[in-house]
Protein backbone atom coordinates (compact mmCIF):
# COMPACT_ATOMS: atom_id res chain seq x y z
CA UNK A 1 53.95 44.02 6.32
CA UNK A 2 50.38 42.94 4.87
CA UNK A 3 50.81 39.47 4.65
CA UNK A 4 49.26 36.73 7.07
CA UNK A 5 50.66 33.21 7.32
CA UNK A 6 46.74 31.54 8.31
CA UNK A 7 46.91 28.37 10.14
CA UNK A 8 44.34 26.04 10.50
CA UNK A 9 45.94 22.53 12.26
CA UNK A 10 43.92 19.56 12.58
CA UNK A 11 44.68 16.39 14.49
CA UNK A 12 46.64 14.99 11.61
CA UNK A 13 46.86 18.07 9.05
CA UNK A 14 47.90 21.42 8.56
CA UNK A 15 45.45 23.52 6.43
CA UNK A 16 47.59 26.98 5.62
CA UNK A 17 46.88 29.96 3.49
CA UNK A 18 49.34 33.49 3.35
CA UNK A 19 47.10 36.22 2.81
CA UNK A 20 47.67 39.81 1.57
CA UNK A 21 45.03 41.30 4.17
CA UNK A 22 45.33 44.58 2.00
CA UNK A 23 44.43 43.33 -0.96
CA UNK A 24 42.45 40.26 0.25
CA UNK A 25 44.49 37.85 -1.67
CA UNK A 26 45.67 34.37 -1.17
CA UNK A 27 49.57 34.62 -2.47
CA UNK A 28 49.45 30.36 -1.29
CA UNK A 29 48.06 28.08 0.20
CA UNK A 30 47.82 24.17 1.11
CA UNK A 31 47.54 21.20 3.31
CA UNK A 32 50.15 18.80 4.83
CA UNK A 33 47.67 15.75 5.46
CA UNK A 34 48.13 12.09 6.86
CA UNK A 35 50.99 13.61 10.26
CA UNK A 36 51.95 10.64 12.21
CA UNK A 37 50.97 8.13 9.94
CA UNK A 38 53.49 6.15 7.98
CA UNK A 39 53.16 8.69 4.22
CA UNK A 40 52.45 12.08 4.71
CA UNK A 41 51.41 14.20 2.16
CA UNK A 42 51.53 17.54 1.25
CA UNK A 43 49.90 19.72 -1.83
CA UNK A 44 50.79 23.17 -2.42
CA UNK A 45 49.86 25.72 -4.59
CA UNK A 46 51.76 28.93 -5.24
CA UNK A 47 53.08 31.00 -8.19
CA UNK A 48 55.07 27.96 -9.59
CA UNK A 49 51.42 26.52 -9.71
CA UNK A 50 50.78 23.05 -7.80
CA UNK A 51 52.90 20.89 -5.98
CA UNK A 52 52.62 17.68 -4.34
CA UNK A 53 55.17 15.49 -2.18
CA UNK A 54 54.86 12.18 0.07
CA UNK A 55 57.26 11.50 2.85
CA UNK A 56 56.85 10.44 6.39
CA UNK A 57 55.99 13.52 8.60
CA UNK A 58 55.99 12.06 12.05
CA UNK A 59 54.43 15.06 14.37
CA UNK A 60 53.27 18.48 13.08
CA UNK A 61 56.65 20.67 13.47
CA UNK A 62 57.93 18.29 10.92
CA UNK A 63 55.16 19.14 9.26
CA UNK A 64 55.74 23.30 9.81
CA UNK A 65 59.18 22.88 8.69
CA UNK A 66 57.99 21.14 5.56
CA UNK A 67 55.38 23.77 5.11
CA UNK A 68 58.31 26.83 5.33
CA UNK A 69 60.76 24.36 2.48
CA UNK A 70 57.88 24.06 0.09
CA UNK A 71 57.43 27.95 0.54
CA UNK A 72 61.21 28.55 0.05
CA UNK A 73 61.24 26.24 -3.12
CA UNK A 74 58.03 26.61 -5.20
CA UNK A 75 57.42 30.22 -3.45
CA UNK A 76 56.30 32.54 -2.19
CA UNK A 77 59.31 33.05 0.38
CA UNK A 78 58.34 34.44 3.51
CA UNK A 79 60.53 36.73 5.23
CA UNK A 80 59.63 36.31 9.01
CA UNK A 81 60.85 40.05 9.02
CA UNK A 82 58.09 41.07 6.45
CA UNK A 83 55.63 38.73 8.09
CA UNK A 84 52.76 40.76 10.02
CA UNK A 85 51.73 38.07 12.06
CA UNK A 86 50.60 34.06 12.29
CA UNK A 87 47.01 33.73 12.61
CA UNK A 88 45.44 30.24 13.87
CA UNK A 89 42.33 28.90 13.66
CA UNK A 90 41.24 28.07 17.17
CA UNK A 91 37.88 26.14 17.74
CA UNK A 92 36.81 26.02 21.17
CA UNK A 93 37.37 29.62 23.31
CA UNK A 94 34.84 28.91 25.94
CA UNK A 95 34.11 31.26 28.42
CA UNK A 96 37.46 32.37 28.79
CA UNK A 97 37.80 34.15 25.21
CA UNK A 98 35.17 36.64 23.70
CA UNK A 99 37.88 37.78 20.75
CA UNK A 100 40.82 37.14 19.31
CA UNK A 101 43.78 36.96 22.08
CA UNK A 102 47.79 36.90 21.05
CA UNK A 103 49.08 34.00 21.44
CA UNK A 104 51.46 33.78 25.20
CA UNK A 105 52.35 30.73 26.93
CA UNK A 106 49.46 31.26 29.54
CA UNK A 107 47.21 32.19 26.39
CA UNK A 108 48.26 28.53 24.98
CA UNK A 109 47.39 26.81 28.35
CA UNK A 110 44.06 27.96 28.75
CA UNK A 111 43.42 26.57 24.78
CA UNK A 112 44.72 23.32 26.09
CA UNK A 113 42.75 23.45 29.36
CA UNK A 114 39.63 23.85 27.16
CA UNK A 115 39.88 20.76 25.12
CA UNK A 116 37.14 18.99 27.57
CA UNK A 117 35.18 21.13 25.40
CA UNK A 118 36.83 19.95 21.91
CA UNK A 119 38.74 17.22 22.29
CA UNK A 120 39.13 16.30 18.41
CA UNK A 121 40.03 20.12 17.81
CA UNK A 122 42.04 22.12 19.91
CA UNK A 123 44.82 19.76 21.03
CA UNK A 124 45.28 19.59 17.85
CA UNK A 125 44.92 23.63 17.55
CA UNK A 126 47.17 23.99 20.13
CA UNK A 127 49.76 21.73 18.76
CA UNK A 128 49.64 23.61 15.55
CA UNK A 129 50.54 26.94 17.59
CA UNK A 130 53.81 25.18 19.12
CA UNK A 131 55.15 24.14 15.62
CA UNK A 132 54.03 27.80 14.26
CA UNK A 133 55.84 29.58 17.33
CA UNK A 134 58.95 27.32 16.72
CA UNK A 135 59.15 28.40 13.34
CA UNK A 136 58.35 31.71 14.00
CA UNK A 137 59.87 32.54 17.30
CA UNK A 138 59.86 36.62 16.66
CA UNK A 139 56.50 36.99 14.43
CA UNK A 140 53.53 37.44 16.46
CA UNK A 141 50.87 34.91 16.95
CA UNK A 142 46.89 35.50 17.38
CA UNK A 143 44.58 33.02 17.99
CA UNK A 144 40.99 33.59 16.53
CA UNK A 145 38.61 31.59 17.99
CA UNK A 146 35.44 30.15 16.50
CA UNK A 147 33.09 30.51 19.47
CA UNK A 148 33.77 34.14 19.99
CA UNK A 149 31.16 35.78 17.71
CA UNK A 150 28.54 33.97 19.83
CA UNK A 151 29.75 35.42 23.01
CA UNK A 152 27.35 38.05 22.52
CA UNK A 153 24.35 35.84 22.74
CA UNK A 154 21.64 36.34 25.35
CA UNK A 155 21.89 33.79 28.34
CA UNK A 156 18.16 33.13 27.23
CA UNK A 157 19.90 31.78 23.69
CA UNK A 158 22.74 29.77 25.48
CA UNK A 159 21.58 28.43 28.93
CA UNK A 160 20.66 24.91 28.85
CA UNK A 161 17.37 24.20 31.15
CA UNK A 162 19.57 21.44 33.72
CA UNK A 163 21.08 22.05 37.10
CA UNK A 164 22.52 25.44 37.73
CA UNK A 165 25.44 24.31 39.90
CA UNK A 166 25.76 21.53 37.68
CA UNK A 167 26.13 23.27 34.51
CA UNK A 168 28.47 25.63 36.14
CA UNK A 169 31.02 23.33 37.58
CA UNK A 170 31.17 21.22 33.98
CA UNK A 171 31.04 24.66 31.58
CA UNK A 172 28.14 23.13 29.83
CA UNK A 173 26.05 25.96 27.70
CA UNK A 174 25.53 26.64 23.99
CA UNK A 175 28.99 27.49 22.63
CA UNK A 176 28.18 27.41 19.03
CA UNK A 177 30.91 26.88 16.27
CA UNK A 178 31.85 28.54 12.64
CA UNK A 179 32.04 31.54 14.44
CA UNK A 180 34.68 33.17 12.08
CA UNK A 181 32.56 32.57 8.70
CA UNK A 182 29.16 33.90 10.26
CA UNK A 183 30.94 37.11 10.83
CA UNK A 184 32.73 37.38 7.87
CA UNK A 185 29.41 36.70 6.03
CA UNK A 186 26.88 38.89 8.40
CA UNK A 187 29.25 41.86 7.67
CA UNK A 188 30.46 41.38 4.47
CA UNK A 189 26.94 40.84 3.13
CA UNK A 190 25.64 43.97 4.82
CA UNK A 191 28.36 46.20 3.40
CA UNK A 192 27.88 44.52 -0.12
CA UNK A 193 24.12 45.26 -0.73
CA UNK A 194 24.97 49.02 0.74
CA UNK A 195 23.15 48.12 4.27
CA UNK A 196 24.06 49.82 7.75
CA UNK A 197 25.10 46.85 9.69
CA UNK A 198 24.25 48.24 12.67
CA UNK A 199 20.25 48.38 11.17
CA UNK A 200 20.34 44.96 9.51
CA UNK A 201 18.86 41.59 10.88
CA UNK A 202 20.58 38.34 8.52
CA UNK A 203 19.96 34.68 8.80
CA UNK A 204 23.63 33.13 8.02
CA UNK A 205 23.14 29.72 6.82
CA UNK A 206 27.20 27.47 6.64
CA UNK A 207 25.97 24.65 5.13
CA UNK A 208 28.59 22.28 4.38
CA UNK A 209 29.49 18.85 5.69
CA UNK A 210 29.28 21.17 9.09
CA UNK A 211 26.57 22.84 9.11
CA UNK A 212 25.21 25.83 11.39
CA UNK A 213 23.10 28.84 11.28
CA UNK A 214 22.75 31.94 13.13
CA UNK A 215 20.61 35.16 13.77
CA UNK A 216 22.95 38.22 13.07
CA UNK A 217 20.71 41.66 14.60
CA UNK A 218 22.62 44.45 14.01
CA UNK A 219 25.98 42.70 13.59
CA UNK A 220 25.60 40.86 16.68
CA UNK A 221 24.99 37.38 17.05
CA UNK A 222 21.75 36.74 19.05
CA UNK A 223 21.60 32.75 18.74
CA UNK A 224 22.96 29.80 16.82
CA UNK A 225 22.39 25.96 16.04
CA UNK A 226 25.65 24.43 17.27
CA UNK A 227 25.63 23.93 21.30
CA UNK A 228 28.07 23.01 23.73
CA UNK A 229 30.15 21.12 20.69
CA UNK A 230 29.16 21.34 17.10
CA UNK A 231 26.74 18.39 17.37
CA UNK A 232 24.05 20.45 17.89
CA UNK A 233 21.79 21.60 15.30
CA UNK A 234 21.44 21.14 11.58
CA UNK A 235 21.78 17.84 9.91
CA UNK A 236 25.49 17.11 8.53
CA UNK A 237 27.43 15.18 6.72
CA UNK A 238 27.84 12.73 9.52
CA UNK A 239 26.41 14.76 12.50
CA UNK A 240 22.83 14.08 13.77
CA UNK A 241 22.30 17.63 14.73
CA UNK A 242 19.23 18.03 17.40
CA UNK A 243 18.02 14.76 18.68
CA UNK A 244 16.44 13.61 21.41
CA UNK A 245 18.65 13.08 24.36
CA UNK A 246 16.70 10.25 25.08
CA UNK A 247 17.58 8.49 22.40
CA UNK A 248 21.13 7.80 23.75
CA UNK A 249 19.32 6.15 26.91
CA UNK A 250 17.35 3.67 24.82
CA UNK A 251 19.90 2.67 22.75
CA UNK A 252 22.28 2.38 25.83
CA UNK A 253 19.52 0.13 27.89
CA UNK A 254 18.50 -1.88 24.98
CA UNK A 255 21.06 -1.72 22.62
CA UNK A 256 24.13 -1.86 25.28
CA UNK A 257 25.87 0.52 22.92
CA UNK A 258 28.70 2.14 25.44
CA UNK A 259 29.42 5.67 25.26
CA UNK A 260 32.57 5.92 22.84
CA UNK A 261 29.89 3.90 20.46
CA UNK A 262 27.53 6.65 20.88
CA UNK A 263 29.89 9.38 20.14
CA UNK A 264 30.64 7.73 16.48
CA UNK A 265 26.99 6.84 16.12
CA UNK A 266 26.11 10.46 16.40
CA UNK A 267 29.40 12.54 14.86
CA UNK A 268 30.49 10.04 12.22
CA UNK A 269 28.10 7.64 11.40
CA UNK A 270 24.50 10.04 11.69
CA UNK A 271 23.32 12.63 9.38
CA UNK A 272 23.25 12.77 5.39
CA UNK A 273 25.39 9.44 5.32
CA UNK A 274 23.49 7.63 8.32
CA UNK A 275 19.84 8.46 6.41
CA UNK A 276 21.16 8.78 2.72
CA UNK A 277 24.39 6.26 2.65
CA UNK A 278 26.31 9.75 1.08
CA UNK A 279 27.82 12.50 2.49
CA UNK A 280 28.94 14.36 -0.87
CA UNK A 281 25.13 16.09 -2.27
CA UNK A 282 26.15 14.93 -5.76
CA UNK A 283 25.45 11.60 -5.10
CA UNK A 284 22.45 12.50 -2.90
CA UNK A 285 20.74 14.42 -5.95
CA UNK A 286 21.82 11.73 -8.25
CA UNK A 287 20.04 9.12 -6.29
CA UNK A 288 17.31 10.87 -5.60
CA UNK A 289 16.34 11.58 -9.06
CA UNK A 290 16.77 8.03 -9.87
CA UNK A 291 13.99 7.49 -7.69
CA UNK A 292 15.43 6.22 -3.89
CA UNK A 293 13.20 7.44 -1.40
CA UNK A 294 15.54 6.98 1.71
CA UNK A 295 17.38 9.66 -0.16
CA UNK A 296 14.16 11.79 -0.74
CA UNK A 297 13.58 11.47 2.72
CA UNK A 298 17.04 12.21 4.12
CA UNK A 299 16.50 15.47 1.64
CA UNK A 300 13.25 16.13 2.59
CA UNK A 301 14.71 15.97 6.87
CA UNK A 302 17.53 18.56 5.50
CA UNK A 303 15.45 20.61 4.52
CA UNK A 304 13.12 20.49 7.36
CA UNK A 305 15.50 21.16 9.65
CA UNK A 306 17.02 24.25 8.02
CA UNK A 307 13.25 25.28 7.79
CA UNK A 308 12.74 25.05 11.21
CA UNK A 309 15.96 27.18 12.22
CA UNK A 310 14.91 30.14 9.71
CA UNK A 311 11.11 30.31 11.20
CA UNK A 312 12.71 29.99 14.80
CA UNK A 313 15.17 32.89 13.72
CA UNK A 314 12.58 35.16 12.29
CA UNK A 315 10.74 35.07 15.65
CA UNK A 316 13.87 35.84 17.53
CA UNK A 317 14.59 38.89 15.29
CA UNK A 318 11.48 39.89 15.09
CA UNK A 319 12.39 40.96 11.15
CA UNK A 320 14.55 39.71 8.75
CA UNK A 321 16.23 41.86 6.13
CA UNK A 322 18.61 39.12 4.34
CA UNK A 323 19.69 35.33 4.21
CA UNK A 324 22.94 34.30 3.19
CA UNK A 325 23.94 31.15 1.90
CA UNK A 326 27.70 30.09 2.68
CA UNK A 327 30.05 27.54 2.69
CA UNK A 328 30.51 24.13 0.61
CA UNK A 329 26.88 23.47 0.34
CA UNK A 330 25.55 26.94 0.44
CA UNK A 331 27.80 28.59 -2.48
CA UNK A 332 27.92 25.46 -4.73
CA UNK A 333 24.17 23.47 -4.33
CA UNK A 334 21.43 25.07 -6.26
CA UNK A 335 18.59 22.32 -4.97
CA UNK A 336 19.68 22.73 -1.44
CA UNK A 337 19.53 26.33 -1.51
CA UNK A 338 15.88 26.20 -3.67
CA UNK A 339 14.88 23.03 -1.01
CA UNK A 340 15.80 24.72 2.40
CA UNK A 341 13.70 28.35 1.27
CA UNK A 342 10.32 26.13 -0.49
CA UNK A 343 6.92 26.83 1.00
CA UNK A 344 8.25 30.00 2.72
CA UNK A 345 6.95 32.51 0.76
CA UNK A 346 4.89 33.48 3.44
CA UNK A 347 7.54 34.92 5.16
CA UNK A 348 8.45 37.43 2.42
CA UNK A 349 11.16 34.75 0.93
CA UNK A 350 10.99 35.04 -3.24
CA UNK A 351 13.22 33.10 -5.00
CA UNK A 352 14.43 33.88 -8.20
CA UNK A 353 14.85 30.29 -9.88
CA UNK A 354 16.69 31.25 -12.82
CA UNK A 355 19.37 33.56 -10.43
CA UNK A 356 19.60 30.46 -7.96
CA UNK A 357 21.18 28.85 -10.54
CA UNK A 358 24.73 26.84 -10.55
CA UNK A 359 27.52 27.21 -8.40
CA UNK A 360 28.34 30.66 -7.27
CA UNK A 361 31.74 31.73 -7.29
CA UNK A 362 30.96 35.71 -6.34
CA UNK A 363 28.50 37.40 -4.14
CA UNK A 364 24.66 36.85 -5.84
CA UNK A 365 21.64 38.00 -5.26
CA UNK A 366 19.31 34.86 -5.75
CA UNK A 367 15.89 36.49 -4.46
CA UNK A 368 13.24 38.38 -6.91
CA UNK A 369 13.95 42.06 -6.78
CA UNK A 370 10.40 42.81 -4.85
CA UNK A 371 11.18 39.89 -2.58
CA UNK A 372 10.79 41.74 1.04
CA UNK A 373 13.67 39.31 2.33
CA UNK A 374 17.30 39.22 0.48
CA UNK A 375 18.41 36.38 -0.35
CA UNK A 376 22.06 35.73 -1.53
CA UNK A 377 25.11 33.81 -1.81
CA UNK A 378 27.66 35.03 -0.59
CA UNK A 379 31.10 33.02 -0.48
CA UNK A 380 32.91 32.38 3.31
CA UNK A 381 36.86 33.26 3.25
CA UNK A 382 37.53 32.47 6.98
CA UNK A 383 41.17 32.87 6.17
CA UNK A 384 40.78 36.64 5.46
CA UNK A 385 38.90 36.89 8.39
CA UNK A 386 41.26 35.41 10.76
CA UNK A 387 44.05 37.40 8.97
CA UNK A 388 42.40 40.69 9.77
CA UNK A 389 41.76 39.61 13.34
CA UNK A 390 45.52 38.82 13.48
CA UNK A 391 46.60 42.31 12.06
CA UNK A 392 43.91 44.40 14.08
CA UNK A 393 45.03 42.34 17.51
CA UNK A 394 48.66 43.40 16.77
């Protein structure tokens, strides 16, 4: 029993991967995409390679089902009997969850009563864990939660400076988000380059179209960029990341924008594609080296802000061992990774232009071999991580 059906359910989708947590393996994986609206679509790929369908899937245990026929047709077939146990992504644990919990029905309530917290993610989590249950009725189910590596952070990392009582009674503090690939990476990394975790301090840097970083001492996470919702922090695809809360004011007085126009200001109309007009870094490159400055200058704020997260990290470690690129971004973006580390030499950062280089598909070292800081890229697999959660919680 070493295989993990991963679940990952969005507010229309169903992200899925079955992992061999032994070997590390993905056996399959896919996404049912477009639930409730009037096509739904599905891609899968197995051992019978890929396959794709369209059909209406009105509500996401129609979508389960479909998931568990594509599995039965193109393969693998899972044997509840020989499944180890569902794992599901879970965004938003609050205070409530500092680890990975199995999945009851009181356990399911308290994800729902958090979605104040995350409203676009965990009813949507949650609904994905009533489909999985349904299908599964005698496997168990753990939910791994992305906020739960940053549980360990100091209250002097996650306290915002407002009202104590007020704070309290509305659960507002620095949550953070991507919890799941910073400790995948942090340990992963450490273990790779033959380092006692418990003695190594790493910068994590997820930069995709979410972005966050974090300061890993000893395997524990001191701080992070995300806050109370993963608005906070870097620049993103579409996020602002930090901004003055002031802003919202002015543009409330003198703009009369209303709230819900704030919200899509800031999450899906801000960052890369609010400064650059892109969101995919191809394009971004591509028109800066024809010459746009807007894009140069929505680069040149990227980087910046990255910049700004590593100095505040050093300080808060007080030494720094490695950085680790992850993610989209991270493993894939050469310029971004060359960009966000320029002009820090200064802080023992060296890097090695020709072994920055292209896309990396496998753990590299990308610093000079006297560089006093490591600096590598090292690829995320959240899905392995929240299948090893799953078996360890059983």
């Amino acid at each position: 029993m070493n295989n993990v059906l991963v679940i990952n359910s969005g507010s229309s989708s169903i992200k899925y991967q079955l992992v061999d947590v032994q070997s590390g393996d993905a056996l399959a994986s896919g996404i049912v995409e477009r639930i409730g609206l009037e096509v739904g679509k599905l891609k899968h790929e197995g051992p019978d390679g890929k396959t794709e369908l369209e059909q209406p899937i009105p509500d996401h245990e129609v979508g389960m089902r479909l998931v568990l026929d594509t599995f039965a047709q193109h393969g693998p077939a899972i044997d509840e009997a020989e499944l180890a146990a569902v794992g599901h992504r879970i965004v938003q644990g609050g205070d409530v969850f500092d680890g990975p919990a199995l999945v009851t029905d009181e356990v399911l309530a308290q994800i729902e009563e958090l979605s104040p917290l995350a409203p676009l993610h965990n009813p949507a989590n949650a609904a994905g864990v009533r489909a999985a249950r349904a299908a599964f009725p005698d496997t168990p189910h753990v939910a791994v939660f992305d906020t739960a590596f940053h549980r360990t952070m100091p209250p002097a990392a996650y306290t915002y400076a407002i009202d104590r009582q007020i704070a309290a009674d509305y659960k507002i503090r620095r949550y953070g988000a991507h919890g799941t690939s910073h400790l995948f990476v942090s340990r992963e990394v450490a273990g790779w380059l033959g380092r006692d975790l418990a003695s190594t301090n790493t910068i994590v840097l997820h930069l995709g179209n979410g972005a966050s970083a974090s300061a890993v001492q000893g395997g524990r996470c001191i701080d992070t960029s995300m806050g109370l919702t993963p608005l906070e922090g870097l620049v993103m695809g579409t996020r602002s990341g930090d901004i003055d809360p002031a802003v919202l004011f002015h543009l409330a007085r003198q703009g009369g924008y209303t709230i819900d126009q704030l919200d899509e200001l800031l999450n899906r109309k801000s960052g890369m594609l609010g400064l650059s007009g892109y969101t995919d870094m191809r394009d971004v490159h591509d028109a800066a080296a024809a010459g746009d400055e807007n894009v140069r200058t929505a680069l040149d704020v990227y980087y910046h802000r990255i910049k700004g997260y590593v100095g505040n990290y050093y300080a808060q470690l007080g030494r720094v061992d490695v950085i680790a690129f992850t993610a989209g971004i991270g493993e894939n973006d050469d310029i971004v990774r060359a960009g966000a580390l320029r002009g820090l030499e200064g802080l023992g950062i060296q890097l090695d232009l020709a072994r920055n280089e292209g896309r990396k598909k496998e753990p590299t070292i990308i610093s000079t071999d006297d560089s006093p800081v490591t600096v590598v890229v090292y690829p995320t697999n959240e899905e392995l991580e929240i299948a090893r959660q799953a078996v360890a919680t059983i």
